[in-house]
PDB file of N, CA and C in Angstrom:
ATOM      1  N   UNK A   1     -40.386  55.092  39.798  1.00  0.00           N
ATOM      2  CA  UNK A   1     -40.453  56.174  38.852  1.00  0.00           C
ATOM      3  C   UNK A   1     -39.263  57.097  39.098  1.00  0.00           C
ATOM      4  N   UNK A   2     -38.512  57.835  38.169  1.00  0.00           N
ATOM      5  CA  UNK A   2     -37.738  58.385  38.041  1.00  0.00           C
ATOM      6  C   UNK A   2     -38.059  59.542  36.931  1.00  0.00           C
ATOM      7  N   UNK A   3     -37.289  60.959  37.664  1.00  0.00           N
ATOM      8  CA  UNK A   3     -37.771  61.991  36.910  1.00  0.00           C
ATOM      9  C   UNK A   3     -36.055  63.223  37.185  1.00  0.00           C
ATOM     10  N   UNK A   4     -36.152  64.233  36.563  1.00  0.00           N
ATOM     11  CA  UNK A   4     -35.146  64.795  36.479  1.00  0.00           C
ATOM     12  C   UNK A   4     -35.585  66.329  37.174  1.00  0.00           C
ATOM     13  N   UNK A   5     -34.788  66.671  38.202  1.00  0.00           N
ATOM     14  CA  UNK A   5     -35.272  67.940  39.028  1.00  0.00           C
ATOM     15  C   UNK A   5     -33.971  68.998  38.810  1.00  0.00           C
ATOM     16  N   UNK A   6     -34.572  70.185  39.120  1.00  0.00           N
ATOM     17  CA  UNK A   6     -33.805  71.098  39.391  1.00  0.00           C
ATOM     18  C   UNK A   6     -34.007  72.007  40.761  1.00  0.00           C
ATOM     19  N   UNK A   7     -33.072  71.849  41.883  1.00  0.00           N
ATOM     20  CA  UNK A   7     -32.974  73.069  43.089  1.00  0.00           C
ATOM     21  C   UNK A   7     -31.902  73.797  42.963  1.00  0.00           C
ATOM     22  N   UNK A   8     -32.549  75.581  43.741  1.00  0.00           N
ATOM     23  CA  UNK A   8     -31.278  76.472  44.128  1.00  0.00           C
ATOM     24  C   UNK A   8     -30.926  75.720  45.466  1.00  0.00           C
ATOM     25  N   UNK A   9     -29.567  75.677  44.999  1.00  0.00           N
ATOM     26  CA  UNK A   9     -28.425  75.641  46.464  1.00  0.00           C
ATOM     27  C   UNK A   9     -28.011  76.936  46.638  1.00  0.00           C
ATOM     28  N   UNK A  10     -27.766  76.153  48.301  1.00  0.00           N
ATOM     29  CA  UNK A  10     -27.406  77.351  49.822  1.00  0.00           C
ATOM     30  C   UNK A  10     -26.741  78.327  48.462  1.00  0.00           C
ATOM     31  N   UNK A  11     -25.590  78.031  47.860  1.00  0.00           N
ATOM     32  CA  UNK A  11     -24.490  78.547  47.440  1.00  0.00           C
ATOM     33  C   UNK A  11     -25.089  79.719  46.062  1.00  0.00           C
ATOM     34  N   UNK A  12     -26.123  79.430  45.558  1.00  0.00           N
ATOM     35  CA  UNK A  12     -26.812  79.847  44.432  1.00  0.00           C
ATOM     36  C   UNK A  12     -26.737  79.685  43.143  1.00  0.00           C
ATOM     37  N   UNK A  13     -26.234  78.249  43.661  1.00  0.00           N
ATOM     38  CA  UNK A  13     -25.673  77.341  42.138  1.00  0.00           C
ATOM     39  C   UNK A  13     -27.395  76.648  41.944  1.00  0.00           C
ATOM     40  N   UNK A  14     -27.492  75.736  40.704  1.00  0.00           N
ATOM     41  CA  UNK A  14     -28.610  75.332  40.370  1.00  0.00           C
ATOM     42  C   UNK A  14     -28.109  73.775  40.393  1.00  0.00           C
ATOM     43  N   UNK A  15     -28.547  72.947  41.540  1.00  0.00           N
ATOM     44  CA  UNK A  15     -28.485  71.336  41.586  1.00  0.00           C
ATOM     45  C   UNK A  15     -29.508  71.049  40.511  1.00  0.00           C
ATOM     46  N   UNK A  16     -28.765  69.787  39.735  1.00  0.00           N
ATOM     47  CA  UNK A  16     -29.755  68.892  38.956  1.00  0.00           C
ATOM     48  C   UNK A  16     -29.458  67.426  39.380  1.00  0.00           C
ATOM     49  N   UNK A  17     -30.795  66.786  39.722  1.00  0.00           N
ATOM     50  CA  UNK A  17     -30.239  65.572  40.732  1.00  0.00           C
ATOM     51  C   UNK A  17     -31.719  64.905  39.510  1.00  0.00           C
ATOM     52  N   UNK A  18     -31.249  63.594  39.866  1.00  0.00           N
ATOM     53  CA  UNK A  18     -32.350  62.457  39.530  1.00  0.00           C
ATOM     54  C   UNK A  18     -32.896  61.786  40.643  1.00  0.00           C
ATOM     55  N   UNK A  19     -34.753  61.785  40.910  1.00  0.00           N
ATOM     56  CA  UNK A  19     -34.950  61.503  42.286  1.00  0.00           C
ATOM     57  C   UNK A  19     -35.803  60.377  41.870  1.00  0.00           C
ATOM     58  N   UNK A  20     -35.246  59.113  42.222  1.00  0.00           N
ATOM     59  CA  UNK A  20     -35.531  58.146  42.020  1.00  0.00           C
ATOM     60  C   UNK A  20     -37.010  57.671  43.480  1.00  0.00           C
ATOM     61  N   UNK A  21     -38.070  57.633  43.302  1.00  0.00           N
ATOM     62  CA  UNK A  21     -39.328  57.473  43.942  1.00  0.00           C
ATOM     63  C   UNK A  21     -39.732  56.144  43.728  1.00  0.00           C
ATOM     64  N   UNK A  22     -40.604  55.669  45.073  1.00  0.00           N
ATOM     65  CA  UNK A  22     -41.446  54.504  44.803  1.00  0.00           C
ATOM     66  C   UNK A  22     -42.544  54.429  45.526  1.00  0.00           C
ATOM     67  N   UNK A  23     -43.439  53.768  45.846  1.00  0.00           N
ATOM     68  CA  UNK A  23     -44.690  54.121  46.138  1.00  0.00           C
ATOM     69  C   UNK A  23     -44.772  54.719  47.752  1.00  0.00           C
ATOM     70  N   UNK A  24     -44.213  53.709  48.144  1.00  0.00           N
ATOM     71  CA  UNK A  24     -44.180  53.901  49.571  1.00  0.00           C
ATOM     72  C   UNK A  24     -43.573  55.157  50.366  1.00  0.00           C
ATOM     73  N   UNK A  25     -43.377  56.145  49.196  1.00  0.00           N
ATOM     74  CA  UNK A  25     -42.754  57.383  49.659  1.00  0.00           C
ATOM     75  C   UNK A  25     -41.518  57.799  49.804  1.00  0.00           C
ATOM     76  N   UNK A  26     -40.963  56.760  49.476  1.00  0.00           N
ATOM     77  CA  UNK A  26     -39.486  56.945  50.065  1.00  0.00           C
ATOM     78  C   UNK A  26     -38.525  57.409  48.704  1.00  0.00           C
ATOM     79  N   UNK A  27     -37.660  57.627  49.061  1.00  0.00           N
ATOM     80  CA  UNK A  27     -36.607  58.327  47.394  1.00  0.00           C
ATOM     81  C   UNK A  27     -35.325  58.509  47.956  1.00  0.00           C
ATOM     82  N   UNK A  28     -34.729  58.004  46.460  1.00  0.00           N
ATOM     83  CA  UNK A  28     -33.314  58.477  46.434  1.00  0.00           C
ATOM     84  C   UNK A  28     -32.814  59.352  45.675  1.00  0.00           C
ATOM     85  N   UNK A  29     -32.196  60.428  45.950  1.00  0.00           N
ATOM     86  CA  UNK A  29     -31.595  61.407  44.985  1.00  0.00           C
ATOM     87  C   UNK A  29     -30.114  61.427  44.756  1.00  0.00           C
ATOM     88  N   UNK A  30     -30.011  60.703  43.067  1.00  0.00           N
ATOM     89  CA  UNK A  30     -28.530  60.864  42.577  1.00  0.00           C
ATOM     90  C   UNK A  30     -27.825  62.679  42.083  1.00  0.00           C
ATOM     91  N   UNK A  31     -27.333  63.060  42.960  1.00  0.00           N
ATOM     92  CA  UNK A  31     -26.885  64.523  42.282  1.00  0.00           C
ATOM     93  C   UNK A  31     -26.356  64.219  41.065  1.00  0.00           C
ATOM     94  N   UNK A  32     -26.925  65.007  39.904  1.00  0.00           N
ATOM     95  CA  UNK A  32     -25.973  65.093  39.008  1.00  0.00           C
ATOM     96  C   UNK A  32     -24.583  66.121  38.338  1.00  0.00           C
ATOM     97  N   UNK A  33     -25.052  67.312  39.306  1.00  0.00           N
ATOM     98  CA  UNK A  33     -23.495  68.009  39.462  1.00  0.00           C
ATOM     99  C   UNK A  33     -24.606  69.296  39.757  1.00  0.00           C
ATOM    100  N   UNK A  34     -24.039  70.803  39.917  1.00  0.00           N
ATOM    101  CA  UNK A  34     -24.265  72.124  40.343  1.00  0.00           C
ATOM    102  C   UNK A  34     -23.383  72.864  38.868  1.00  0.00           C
ATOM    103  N   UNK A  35     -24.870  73.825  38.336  1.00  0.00           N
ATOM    104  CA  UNK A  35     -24.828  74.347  37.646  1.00  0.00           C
ATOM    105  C   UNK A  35     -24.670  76.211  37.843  1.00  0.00           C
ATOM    106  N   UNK A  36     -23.202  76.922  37.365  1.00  0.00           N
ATOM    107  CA  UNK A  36     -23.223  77.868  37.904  1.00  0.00           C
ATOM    108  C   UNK A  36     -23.188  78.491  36.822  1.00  0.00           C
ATOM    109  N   UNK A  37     -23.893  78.451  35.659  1.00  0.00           N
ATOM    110  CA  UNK A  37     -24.001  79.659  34.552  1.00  0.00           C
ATOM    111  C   UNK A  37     -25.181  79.279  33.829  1.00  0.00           C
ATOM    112  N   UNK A  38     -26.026  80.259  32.998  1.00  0.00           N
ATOM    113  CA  UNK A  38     -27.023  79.728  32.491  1.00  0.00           C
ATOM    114  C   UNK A  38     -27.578  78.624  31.218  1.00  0.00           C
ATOM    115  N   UNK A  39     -25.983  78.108  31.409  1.00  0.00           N
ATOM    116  CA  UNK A  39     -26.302  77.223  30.258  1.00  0.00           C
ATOM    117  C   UNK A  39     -25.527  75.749  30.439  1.00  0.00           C
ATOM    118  N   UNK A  40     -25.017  75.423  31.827  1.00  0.00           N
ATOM    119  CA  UNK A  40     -25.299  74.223  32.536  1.00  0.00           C
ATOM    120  C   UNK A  40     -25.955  73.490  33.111  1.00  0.00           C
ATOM    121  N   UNK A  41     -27.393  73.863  33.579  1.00  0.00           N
ATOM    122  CA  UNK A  41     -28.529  73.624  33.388  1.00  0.00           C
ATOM    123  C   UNK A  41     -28.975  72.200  32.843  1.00  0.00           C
ATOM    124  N   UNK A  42     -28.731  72.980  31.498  1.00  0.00           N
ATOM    125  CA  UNK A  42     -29.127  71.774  29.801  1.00  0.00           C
ATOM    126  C   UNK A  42     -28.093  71.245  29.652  1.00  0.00           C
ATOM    127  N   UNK A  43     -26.640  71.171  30.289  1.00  0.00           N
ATOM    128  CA  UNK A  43     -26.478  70.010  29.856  1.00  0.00           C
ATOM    129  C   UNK A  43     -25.911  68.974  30.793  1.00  0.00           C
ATOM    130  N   UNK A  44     -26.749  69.269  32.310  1.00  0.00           N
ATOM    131  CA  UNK A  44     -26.585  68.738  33.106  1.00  0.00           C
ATOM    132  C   UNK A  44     -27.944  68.051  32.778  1.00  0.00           C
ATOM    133  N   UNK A  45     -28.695  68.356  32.417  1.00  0.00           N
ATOM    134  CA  UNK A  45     -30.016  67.452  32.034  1.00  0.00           C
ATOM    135  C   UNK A  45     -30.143  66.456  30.804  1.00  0.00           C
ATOM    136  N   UNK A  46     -29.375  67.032  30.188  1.00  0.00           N
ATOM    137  CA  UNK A  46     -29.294  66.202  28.870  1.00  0.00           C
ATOM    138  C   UNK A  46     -28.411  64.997  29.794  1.00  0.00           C
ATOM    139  N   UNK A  47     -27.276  65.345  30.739  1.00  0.00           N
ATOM    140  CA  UNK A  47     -26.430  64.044  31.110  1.00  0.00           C
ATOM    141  C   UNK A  47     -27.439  63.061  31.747  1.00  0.00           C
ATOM    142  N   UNK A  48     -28.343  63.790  32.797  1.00  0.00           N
ATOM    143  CA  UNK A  48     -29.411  62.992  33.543  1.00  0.00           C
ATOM    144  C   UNK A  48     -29.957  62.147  32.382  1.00  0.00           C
ATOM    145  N   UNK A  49     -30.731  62.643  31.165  1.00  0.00           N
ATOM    146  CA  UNK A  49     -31.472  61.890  30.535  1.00  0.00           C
ATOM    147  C   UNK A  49     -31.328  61.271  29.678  1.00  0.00           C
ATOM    148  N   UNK A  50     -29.895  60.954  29.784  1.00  0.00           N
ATOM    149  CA  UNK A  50     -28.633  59.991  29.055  1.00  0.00           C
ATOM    150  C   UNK A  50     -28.641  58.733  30.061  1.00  0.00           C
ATOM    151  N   UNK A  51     -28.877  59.120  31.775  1.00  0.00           N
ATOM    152  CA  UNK A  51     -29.004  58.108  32.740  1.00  0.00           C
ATOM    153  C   UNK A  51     -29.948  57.114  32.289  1.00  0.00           C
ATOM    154  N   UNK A  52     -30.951  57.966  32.604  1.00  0.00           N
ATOM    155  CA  UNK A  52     -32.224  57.402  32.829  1.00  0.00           C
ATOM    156  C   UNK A  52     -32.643  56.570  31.644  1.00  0.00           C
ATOM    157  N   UNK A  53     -32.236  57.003  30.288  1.00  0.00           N
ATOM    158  CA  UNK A  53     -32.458  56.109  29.324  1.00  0.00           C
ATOM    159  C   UNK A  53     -31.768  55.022  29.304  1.00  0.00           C
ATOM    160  N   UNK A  54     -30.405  55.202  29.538  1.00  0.00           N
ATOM    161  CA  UNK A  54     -29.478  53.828  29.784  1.00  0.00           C
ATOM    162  C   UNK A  54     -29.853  52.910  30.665  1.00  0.00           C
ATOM    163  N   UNK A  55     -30.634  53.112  31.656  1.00  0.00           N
ATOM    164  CA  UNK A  55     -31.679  51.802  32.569  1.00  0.00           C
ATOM    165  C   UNK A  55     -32.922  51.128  31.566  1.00  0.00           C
ATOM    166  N   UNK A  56     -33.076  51.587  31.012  1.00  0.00           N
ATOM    167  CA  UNK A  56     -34.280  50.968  30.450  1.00  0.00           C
ATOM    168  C   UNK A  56     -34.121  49.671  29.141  1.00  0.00           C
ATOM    169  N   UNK A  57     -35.049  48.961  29.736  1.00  0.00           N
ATOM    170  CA  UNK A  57     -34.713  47.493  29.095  1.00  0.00           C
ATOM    171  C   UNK A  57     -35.495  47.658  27.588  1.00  0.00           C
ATOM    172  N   UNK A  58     -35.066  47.025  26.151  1.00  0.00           N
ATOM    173  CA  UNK A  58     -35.681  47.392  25.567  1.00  0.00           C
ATOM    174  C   UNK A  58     -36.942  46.090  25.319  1.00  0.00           C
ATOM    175  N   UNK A  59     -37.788  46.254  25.088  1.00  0.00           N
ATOM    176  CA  UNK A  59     -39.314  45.428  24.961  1.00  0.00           C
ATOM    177  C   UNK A  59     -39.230  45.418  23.473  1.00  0.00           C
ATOM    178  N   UNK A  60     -38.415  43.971  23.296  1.00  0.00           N
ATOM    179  CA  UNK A  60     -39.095  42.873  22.079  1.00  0.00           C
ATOM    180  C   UNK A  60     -40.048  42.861  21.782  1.00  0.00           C
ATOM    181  N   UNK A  61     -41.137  43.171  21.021  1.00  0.00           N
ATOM    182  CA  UNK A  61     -42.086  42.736  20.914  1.00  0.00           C
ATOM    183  C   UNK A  61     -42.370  41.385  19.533  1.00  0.00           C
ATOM    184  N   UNK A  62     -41.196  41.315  18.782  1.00  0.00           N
ATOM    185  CA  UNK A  62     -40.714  40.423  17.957  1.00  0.00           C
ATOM    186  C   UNK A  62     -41.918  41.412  16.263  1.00  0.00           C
ATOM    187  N   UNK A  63     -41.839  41.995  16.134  1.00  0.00           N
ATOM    188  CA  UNK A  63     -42.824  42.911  15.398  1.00  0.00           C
ATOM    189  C   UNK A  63     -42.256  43.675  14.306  1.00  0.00           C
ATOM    190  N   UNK A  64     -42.219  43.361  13.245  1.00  0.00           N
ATOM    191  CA  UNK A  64     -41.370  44.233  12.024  1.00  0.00           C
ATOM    192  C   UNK A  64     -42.149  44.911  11.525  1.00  0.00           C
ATOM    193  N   UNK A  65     -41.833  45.868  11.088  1.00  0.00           N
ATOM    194  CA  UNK A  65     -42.589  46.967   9.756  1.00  0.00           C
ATOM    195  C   UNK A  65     -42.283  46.751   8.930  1.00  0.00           C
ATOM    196  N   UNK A  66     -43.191  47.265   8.189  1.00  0.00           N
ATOM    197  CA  UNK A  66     -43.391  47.141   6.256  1.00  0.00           C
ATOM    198  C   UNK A  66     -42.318  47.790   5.838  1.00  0.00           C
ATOM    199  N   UNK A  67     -41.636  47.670   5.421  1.00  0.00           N
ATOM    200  CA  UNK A  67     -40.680  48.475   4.734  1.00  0.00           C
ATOM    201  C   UNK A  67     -41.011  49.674   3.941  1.00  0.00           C
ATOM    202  N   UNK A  68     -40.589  50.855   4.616  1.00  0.00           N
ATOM    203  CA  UNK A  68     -40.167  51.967   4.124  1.00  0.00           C
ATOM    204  C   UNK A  68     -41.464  52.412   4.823  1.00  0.00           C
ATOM    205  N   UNK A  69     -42.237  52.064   6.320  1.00  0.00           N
ATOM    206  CA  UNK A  69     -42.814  52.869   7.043  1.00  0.00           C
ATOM    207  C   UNK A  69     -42.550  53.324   8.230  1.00  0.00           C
ATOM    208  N   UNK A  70     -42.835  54.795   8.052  1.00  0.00           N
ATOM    209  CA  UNK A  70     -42.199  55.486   9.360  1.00  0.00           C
ATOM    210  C   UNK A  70     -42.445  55.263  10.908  1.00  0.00           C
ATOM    211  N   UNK A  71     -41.516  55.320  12.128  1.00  0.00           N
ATOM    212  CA  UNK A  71     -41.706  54.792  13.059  1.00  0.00           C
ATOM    213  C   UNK A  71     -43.672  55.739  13.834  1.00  0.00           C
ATOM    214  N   UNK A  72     -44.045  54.823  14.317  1.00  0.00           N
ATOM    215  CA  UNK A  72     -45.109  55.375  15.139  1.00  0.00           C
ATOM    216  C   UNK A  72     -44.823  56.698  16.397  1.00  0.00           C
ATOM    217  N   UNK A  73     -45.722  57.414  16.248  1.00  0.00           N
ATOM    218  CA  UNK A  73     -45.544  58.753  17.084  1.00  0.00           C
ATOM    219  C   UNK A  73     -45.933  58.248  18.253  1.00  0.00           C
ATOM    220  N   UNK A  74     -45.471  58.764  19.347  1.00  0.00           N
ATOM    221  CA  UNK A  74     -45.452  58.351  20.874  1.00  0.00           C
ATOM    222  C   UNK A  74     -46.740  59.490  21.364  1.00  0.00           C
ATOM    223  N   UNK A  75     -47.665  59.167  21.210  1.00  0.00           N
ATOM    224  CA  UNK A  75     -48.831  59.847  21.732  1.00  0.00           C
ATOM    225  C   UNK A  75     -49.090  59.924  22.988  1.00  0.00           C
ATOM    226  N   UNK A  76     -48.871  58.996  24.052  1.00  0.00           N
ATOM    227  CA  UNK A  76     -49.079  59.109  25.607  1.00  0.00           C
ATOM    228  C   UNK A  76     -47.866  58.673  26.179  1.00  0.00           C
ATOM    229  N   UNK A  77     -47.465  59.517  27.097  1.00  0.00           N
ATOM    230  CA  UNK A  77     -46.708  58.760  28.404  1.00  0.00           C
ATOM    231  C   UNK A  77     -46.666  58.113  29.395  1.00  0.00           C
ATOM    232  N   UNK A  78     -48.428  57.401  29.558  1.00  0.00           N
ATOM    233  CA  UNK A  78     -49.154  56.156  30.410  1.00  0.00           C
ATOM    234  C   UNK A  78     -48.887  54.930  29.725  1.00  0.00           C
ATOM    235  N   UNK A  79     -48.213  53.894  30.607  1.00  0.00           N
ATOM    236  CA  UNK A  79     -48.153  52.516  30.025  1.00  0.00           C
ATOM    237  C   UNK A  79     -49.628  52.081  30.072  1.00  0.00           C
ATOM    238  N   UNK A  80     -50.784  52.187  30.734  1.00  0.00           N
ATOM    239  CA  UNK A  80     -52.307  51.873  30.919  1.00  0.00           C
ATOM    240  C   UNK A  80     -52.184  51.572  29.196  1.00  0.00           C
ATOM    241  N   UNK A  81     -52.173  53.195  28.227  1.00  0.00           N
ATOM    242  CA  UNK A  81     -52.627  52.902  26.978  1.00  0.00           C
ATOM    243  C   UNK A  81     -51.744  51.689  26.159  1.00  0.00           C
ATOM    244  N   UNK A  82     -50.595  51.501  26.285  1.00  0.00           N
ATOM    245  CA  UNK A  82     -49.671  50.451  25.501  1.00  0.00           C
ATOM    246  C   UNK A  82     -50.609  49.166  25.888  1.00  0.00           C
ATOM    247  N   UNK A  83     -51.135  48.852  27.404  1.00  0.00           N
ATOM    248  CA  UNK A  83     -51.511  47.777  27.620  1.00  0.00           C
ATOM    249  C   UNK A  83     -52.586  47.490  27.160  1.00  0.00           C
ATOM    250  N   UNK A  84     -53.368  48.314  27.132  1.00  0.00           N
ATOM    251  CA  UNK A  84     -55.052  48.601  26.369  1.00  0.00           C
ATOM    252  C   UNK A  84     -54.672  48.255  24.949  1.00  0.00           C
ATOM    253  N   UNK A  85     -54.011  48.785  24.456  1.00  0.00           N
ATOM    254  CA  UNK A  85     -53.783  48.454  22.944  1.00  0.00           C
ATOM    255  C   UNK A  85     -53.400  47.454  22.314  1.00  0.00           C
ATOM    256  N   UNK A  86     -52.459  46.990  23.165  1.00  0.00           N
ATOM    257  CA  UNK A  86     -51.748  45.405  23.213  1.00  0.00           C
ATOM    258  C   UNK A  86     -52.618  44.070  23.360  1.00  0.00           C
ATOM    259  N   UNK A  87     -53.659  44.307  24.456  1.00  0.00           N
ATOM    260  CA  UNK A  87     -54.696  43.598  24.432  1.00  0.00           C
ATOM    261  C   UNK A  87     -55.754  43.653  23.581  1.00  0.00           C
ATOM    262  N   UNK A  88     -56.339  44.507  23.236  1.00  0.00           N
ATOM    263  CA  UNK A  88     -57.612  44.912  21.885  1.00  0.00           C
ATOM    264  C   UNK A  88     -56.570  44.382  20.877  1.00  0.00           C
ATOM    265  N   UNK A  89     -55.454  44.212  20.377  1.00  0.00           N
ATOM    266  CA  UNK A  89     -55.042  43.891  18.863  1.00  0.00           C
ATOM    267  C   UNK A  89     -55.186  42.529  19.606  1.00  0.00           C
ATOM    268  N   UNK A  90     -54.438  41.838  20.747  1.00  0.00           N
ATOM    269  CA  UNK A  90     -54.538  40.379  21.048  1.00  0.00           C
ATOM    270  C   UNK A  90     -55.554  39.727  21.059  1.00  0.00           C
ATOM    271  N   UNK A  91     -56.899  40.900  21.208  1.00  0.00           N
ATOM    272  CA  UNK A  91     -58.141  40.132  21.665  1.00  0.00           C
ATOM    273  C   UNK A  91     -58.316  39.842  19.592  1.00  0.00           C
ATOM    274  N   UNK A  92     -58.060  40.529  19.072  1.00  0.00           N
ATOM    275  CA  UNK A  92     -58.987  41.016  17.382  1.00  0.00           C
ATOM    276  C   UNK A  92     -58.082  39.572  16.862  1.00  0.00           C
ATOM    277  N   UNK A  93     -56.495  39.536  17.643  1.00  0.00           N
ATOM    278  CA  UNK A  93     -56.228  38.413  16.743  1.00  0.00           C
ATOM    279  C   UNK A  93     -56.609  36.992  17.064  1.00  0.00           C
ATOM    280  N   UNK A  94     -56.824  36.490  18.171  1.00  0.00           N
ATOM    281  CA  UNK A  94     -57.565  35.360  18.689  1.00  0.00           C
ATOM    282  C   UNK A  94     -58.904  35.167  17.945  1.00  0.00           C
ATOM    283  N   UNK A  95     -59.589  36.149  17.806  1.00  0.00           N
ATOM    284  CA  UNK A  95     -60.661  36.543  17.638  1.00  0.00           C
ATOM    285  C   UNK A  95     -61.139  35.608  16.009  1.00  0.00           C
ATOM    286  N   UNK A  96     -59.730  36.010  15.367  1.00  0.00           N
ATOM    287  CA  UNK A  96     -59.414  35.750  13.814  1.00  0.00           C
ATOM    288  C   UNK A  96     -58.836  34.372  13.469  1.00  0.00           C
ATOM    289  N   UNK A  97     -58.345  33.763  14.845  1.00  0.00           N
ATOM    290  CA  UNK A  97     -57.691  32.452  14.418  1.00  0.00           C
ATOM    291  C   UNK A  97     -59.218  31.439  14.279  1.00  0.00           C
ATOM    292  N   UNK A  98     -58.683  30.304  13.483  1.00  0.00           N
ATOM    293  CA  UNK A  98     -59.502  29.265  13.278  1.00  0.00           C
ATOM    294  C   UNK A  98     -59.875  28.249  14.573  1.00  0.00           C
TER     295      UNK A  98
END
């Protein structure tokens, strides 16, 4: 898991680092630079979450929409529910084959 932090440094600049975690406790923190006015901050975070999106693989699901319907709203940030959901439509379509 990976998340985007902010600490005061010794100096009284504002570090924004990405602290990359895994279960076993352990972490790595990429600095992403020291922010010394109040509006480097945001866009030292916006750079972080330019990172963090650029790792992520995108999931085919091979699945088109109807044309001219709008994308689905992202209601949770637990993969649990994607998997729950993924399975109940898998179970309804088995369910339906001959």
């Amino acid at each position: 898991m990976a998340y985007v932090r902010t600490v005061k440094a010794a100096s009284g600049a504002t570090a924004v680092q990405i602290v990359w975690s895994i279960r076993l406790g352990s972490r790595n923190i990429e600095h992403m630079g020291s922010a010394h006015d109040e509006a480097e901050p945001a866009a030292l975070k916006a750079v972080a979450a330019e990172r963090l999106a650029s790792n992520q693989a995108v999931l085919d699901l091979d699945v088109h929409a109807p044309a001219g319907s709008e994308p689905l709203p992202i209601t949770s940030t637990r993969m649990t529910h994607l998997w729950t959901d993924c399975a109940r439509r898998i179970g309804s379509w088995v369910s339906s084959q001959p």
